[in-house]
C-alpha atoms as a PDB file:
ATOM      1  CA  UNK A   1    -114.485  29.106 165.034  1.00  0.00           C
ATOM      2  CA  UNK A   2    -115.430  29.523 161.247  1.00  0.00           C
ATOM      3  CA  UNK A   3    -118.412  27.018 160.940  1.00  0.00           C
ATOM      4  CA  UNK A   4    -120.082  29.455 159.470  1.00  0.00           C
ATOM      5  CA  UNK A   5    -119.670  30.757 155.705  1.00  0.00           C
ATOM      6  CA  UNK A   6    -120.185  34.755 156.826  1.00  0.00           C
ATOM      7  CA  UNK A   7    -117.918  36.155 159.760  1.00  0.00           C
ATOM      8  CA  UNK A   8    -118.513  39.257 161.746  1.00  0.00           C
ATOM      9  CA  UNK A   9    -115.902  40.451 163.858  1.00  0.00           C
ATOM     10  CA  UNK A  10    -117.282  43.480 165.500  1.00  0.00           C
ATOM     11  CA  UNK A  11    -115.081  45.452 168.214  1.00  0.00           C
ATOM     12  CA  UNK A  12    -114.713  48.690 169.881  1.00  0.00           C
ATOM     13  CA  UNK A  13    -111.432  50.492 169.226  1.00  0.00           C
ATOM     14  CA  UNK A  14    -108.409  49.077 170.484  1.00  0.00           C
ATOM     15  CA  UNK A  15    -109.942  45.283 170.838  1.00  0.00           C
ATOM     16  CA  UNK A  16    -107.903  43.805 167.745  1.00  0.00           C
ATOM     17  CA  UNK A  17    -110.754  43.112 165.871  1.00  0.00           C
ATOM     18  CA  UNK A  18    -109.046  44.196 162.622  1.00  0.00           C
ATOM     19  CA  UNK A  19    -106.007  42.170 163.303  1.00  0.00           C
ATOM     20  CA  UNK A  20    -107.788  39.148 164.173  1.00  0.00           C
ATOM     21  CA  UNK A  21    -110.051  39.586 160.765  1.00  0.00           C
ATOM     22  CA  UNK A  22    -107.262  39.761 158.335  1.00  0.00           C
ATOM     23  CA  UNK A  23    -105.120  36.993 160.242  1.00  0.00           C
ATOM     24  CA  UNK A  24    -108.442  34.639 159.803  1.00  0.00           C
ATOM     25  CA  UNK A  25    -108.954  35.529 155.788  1.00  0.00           C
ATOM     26  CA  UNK A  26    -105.717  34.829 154.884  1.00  0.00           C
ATOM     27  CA  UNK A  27    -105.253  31.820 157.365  1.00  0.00           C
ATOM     28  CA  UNK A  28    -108.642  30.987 155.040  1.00  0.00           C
ATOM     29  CA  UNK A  29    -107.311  31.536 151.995  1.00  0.00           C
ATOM     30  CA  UNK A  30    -103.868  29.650 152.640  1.00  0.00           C
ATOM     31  CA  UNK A  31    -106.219  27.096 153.397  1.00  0.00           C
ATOM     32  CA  UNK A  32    -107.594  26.767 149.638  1.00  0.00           C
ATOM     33  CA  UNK A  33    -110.919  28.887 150.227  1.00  0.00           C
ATOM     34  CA  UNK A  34    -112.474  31.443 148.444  1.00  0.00           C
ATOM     35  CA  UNK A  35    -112.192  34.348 150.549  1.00  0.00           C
ATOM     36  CA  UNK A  36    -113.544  37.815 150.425  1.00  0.00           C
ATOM     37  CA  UNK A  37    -112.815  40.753 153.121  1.00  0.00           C
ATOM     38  CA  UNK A  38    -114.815  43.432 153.688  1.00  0.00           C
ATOM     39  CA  UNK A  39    -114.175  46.708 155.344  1.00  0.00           C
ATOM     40  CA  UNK A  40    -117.127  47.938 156.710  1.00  0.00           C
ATOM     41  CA  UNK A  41    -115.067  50.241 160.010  1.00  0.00           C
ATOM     42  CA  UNK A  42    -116.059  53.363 159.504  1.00  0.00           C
ATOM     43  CA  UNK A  43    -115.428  54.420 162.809  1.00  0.00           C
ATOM     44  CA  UNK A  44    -111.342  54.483 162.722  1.00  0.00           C
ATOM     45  CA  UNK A  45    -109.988  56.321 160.161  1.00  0.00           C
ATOM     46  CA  UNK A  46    -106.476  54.973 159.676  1.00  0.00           C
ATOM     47  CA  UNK A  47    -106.360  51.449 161.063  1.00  0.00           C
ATOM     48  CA  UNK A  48    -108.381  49.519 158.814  1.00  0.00           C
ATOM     49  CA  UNK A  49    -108.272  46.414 156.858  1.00  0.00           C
ATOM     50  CA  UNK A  50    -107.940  48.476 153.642  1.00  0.00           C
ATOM     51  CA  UNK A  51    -104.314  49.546 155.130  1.00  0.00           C
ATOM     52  CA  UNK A  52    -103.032  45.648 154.072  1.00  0.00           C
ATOM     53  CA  UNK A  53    -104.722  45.431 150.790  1.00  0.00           C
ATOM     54  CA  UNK A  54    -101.220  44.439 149.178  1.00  0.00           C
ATOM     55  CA  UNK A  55    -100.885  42.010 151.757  1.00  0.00           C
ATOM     56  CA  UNK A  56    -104.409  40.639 150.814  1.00  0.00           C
ATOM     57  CA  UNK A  57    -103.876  40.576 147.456  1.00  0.00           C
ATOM     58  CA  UNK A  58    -100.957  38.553 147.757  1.00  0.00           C
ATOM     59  CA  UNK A  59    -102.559  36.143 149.796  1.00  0.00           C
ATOM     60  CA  UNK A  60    -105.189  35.408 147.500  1.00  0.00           C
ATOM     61  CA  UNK A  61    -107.803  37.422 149.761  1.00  0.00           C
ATOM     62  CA  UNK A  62    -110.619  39.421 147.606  1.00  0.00           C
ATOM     63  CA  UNK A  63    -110.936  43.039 149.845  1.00  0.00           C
ATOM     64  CA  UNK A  64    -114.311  45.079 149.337  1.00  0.00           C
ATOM     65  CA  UNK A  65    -113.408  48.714 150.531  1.00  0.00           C
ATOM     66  CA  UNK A  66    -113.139  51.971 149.019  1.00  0.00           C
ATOM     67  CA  UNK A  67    -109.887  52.101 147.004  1.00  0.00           C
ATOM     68  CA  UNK A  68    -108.499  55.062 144.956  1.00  0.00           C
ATOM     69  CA  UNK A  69    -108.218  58.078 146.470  1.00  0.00           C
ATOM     70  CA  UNK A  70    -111.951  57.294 148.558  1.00  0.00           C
ATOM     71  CA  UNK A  71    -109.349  54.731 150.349  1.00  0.00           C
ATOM     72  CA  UNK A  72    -110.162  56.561 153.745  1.00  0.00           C
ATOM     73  CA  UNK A  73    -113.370  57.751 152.954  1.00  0.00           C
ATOM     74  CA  UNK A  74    -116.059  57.248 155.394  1.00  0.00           C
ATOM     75  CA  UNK A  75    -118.645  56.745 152.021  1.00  0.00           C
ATOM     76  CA  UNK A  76    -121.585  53.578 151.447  1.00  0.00           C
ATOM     77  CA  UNK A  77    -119.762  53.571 148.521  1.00  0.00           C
ATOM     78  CA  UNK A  78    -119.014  49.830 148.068  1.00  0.00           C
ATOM     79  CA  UNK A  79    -122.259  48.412 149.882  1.00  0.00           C
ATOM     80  CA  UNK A  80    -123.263  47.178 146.767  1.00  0.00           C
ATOM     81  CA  UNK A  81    -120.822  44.795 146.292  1.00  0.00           C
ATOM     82  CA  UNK A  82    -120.710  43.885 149.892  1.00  0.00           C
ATOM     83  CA  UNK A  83    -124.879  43.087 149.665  1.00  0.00           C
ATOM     84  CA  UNK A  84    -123.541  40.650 146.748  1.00  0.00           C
ATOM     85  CA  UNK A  85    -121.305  38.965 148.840  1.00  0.00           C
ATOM     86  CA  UNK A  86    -123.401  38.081 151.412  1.00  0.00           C
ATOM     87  CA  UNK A  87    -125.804  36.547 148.813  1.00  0.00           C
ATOM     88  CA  UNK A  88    -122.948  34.498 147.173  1.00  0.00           C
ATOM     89  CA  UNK A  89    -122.885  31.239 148.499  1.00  0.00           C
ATOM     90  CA  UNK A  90    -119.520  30.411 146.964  1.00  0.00           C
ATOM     91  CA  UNK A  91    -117.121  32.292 148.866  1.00  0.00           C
ATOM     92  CA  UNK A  92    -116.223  32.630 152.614  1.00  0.00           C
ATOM     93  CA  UNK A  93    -116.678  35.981 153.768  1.00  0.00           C
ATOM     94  CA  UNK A  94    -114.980  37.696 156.722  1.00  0.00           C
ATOM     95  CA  UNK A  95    -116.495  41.723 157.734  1.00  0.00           C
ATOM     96  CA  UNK A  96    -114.676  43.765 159.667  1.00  0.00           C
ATOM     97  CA  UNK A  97    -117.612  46.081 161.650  1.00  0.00           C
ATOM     98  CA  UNK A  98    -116.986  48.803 164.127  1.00  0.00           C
ATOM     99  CA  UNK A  99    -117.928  48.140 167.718  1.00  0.00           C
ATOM    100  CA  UNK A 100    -119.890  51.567 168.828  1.00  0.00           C
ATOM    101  CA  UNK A 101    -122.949  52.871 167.833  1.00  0.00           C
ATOM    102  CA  UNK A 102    -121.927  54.653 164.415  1.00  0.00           C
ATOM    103  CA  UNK A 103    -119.641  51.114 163.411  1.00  0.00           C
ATOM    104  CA  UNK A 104    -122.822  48.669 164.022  1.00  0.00           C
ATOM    105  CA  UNK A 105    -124.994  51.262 162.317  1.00  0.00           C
ATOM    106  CA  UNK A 106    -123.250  50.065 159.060  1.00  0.00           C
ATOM    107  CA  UNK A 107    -124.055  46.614 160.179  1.00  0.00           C
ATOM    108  CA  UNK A 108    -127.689  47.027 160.540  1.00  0.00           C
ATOM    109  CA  UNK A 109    -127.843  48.842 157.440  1.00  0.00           C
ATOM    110  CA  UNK A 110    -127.548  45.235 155.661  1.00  0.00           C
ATOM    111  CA  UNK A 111    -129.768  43.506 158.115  1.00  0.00           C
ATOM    112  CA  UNK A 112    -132.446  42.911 155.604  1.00  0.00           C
ATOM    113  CA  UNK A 113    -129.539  40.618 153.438  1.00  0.00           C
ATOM    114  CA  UNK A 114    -127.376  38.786 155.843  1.00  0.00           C
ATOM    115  CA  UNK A 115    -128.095  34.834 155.632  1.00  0.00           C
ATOM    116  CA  UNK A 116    -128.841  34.135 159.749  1.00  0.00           C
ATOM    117  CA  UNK A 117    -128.323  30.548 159.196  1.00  0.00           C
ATOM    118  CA  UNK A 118    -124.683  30.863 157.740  1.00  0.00           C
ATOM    119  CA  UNK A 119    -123.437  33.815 159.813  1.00  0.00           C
ATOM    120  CA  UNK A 120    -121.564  34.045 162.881  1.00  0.00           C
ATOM    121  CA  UNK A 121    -121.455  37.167 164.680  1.00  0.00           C
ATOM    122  CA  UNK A 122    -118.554  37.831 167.008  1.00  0.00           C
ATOM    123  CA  UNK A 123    -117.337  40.208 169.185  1.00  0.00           C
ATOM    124  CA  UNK A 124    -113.663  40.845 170.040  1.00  0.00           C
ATOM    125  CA  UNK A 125    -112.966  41.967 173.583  1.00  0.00           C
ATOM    126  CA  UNK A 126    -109.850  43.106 174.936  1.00  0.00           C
ATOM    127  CA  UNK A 127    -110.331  44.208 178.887  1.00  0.00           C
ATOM    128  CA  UNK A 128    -107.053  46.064 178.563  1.00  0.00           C
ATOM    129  CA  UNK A 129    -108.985  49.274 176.930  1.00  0.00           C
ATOM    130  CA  UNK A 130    -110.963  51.834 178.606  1.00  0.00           C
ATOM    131  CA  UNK A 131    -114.256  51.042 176.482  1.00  0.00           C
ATOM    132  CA  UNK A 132    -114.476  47.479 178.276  1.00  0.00           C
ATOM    133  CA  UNK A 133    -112.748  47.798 181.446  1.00  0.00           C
ATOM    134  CA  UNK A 134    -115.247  44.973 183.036  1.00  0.00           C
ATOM    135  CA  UNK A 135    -117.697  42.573 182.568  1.00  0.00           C
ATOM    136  CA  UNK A 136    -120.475  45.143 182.738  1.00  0.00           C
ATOM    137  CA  UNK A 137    -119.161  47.129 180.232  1.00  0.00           C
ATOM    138  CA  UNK A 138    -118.788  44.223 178.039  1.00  0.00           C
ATOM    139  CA  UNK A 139    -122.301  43.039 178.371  1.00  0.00           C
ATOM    140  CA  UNK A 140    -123.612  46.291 177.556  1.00  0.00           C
ATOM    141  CA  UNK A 141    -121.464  46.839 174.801  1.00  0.00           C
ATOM    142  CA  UNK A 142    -122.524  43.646 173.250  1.00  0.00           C
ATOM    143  CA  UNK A 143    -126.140  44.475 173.984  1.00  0.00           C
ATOM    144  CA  UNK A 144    -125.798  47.861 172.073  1.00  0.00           C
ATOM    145  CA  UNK A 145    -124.165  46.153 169.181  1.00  0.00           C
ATOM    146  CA  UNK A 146    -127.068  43.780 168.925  1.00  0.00           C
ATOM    147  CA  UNK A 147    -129.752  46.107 169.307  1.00  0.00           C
ATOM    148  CA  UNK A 148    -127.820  48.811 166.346  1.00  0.00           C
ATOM    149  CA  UNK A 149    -126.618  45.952 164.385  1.00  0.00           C
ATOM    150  CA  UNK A 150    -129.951  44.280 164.175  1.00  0.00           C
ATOM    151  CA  UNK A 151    -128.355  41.236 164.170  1.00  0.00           C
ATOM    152  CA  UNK A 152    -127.473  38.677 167.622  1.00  0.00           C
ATOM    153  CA  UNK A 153    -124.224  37.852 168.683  1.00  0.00           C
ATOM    154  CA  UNK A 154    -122.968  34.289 168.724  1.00  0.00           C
ATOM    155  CA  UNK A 155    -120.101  34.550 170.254  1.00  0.00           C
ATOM    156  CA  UNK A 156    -117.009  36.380 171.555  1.00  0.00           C
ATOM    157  CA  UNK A 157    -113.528  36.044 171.164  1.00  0.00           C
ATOM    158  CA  UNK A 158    -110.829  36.777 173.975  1.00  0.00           C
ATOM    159  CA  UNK A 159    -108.083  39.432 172.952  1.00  0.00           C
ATOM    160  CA  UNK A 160    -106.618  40.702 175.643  1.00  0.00           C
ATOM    161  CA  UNK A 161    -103.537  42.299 175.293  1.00  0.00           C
ATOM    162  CA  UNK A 162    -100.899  45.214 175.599  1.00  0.00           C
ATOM    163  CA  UNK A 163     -98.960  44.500 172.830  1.00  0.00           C
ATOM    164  CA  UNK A 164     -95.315  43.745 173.439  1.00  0.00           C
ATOM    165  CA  UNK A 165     -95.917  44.025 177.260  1.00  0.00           C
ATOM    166  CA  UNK A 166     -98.426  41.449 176.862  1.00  0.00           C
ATOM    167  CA  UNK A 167     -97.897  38.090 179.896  1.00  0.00           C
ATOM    168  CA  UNK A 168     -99.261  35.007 179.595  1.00  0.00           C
ATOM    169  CA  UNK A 169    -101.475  36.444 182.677  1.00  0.00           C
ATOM    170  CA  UNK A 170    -102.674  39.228 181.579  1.00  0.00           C
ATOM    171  CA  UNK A 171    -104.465  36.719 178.474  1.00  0.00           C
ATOM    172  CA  UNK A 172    -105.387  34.075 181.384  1.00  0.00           C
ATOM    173  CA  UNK A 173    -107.146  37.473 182.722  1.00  0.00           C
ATOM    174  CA  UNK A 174    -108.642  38.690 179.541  1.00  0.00           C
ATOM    175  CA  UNK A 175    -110.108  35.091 178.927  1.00  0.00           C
ATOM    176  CA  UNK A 176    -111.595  34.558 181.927  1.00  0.00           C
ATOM    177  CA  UNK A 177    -113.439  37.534 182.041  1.00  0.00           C
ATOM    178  CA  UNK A 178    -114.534  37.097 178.282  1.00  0.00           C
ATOM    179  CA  UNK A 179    -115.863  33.659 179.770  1.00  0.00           C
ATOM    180  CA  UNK A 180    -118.331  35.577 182.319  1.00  0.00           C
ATOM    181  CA  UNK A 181    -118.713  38.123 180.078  1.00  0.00           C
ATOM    182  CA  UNK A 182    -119.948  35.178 177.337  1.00  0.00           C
ATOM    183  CA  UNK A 183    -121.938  33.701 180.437  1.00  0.00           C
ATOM    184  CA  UNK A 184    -123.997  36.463 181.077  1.00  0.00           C
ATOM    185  CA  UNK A 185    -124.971  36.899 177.122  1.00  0.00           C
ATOM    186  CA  UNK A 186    -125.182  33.238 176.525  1.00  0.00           C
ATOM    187  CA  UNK A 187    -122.990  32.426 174.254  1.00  0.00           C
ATOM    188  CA  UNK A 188    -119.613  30.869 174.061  1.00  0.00           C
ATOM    189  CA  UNK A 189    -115.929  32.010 174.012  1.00  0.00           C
ATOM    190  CA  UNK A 190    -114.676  30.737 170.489  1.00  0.00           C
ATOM    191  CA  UNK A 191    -111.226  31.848 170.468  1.00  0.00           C
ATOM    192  CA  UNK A 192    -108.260  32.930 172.661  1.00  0.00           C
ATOM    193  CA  UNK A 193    -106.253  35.258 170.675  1.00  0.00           C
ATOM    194  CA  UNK A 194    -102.442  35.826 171.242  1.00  0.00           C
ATOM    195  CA  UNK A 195     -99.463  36.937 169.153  1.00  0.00           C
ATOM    196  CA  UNK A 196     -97.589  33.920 167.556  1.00  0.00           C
ATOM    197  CA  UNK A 197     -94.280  34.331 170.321  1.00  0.00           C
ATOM    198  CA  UNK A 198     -96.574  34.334 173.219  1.00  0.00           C
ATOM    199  CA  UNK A 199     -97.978  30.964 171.924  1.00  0.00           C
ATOM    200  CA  UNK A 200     -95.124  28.815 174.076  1.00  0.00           C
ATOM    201  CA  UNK A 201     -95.437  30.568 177.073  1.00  0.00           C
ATOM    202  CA  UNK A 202     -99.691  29.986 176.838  1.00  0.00           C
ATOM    203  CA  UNK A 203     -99.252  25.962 176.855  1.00  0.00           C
ATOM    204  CA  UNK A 204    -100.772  24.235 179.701  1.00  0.00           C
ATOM    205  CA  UNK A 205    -103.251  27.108 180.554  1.00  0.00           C
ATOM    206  CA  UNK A 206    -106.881  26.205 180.993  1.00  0.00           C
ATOM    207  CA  UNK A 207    -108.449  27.702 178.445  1.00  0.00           C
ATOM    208  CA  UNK A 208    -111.393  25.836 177.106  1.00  0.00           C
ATOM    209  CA  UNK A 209    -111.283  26.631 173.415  1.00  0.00           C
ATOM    210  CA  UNK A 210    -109.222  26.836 170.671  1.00  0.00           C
ATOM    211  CA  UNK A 211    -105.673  29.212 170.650  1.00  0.00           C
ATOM    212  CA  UNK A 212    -106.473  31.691 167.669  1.00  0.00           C
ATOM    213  CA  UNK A 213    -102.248  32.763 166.642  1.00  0.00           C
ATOM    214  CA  UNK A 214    -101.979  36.051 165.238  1.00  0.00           C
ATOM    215  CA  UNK A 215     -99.448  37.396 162.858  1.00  0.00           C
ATOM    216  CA  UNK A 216     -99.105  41.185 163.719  1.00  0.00           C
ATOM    217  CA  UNK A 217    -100.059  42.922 160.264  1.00  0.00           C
ATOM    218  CA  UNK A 218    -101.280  46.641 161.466  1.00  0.00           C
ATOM    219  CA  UNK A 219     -98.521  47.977 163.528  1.00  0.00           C
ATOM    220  CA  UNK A 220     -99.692  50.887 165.803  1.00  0.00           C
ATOM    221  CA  UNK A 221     -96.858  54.783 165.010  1.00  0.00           C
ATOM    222  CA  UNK A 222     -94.498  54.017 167.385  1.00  0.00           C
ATOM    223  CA  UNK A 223     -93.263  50.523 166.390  1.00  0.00           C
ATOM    224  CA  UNK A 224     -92.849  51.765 162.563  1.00  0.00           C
ATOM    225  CA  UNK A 225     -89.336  51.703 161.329  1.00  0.00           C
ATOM    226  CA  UNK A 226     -87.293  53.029 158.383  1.00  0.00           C
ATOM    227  CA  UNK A 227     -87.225  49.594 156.525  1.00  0.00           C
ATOM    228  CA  UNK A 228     -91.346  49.338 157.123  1.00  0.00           C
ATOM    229  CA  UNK A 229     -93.781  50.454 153.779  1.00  0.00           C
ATOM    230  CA  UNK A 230     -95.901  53.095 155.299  1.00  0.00           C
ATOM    231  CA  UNK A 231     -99.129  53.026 154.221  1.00  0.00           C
ATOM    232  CA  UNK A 232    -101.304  56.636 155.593  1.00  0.00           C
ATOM    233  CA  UNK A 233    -100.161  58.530 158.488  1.00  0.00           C
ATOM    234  CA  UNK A 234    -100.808  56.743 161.213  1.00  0.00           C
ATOM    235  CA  UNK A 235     -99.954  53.095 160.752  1.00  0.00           C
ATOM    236  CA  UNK A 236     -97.347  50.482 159.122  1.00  0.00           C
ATOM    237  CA  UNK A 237     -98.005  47.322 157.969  1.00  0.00           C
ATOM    238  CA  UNK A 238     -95.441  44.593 158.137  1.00  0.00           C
END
């Protein structure tokens, strides 16, 4: 899935994008690499990559967003550094984009600097939220995010889910309509994603790429507990 030096994962609310984007930097830097995250979502204001920037740290993960007390600010304030990122050859680095129209905005605002050659852009879709409820929606989504982002998708990966009521099915589901969906576009389905306790139950299922595990990082209000660091008013991270 990472041939690529630069990542995109680009999502609409709810898809898991920023879930699957921190899993993959740290998976990245356990690995040995250089890694550097960047936290270009403007477009929620609490669950962001910025929220596990301890975690990151720890991991030996480099995070480019607004720290201090501009940690939730919607500002352009650390495009700079992100620009030199993308222009340093040395270091794998992972974006986390919005999905709709204001999100890829931010995206095409650094067009003009992202390497074509070394960058993969993916979308995360998860057929469990209103925003892509089909394969139409999906398509068009996609569409939208290429035509704002000024730069093409290559790719999509599967992430369907309902969090702890998620079924073996309902991924089977999610990643066969991320295959049409990936059809119709013309690209391919890199990645099934699924929690790390599903994994068992997913053996033996047809899917025809690799199983992306996820750690769950960003927990959504109503799963926070007493013994979790909060971290802003809307999410935990474990």
């Amino acid at each position: 899935m990472l041939e690529r030096r630069v990542t995109v994962f680009v999502g609409h609310f709810g898809s898991g994008k920023t879930e699957i984007a921190l899993n993959v930097a740290l998976d990245c830097a356990a690995r040995g690499e250089a890694v550097t995250l960047a936290d270009l979502d403007v477009v929620k204001p609490y669950f962001r990559s910025r929220a596990a920037r301890d975690l990151l740290a720890a991991g030996g993960v480099q995070l480019l967003a607004p720290g201090g007390e501009n940690v939730f600010a919607d500002l352009p304030i650390i495009v700079p550094q992100i620009r030199s990122g993308l222009r340093e050859s040395g270091r794998r680095l992972v974006l986390d984009v919005g999905g709709d129209d204001i999100g890829a905005r931010v995206l095409g605002s650094l067009s003009d600097v992202v390497p074509r050659p070394e960058t993969d852009c993916l979308v995360v879709l998860n057929f469990r939220r209103p925003s892509t409820p089909d394969v139409a929606a999906a398509v068009a989504m996609i569409r939208d995010i290429e035509t704002v982002g000024r730069l093409p998708v290559t790719g999509v990966v599967s992430n369907t889910h309902l969090l702890g009521e998620t079924t073996p099915a309902i991924v089977e589901e999610g990643w066969r309509l991320a295959a049409e969906t990936a059809d119709r576009v013309g690209v391919p389905v890199v990645a099934v994603a699924a929690a790390a306790e599903l994994v068992p139950e997913l053996q033996g299922l047809p899917f025809e790429c690799p199983l992306l595990v996820l750690r769950r990082i960003i927990r959504p209000p109503f799963e926070q507990t007493r013994a979790q660091r909060r971290i802003g008013p809307l999410f935990a991270v474990g």
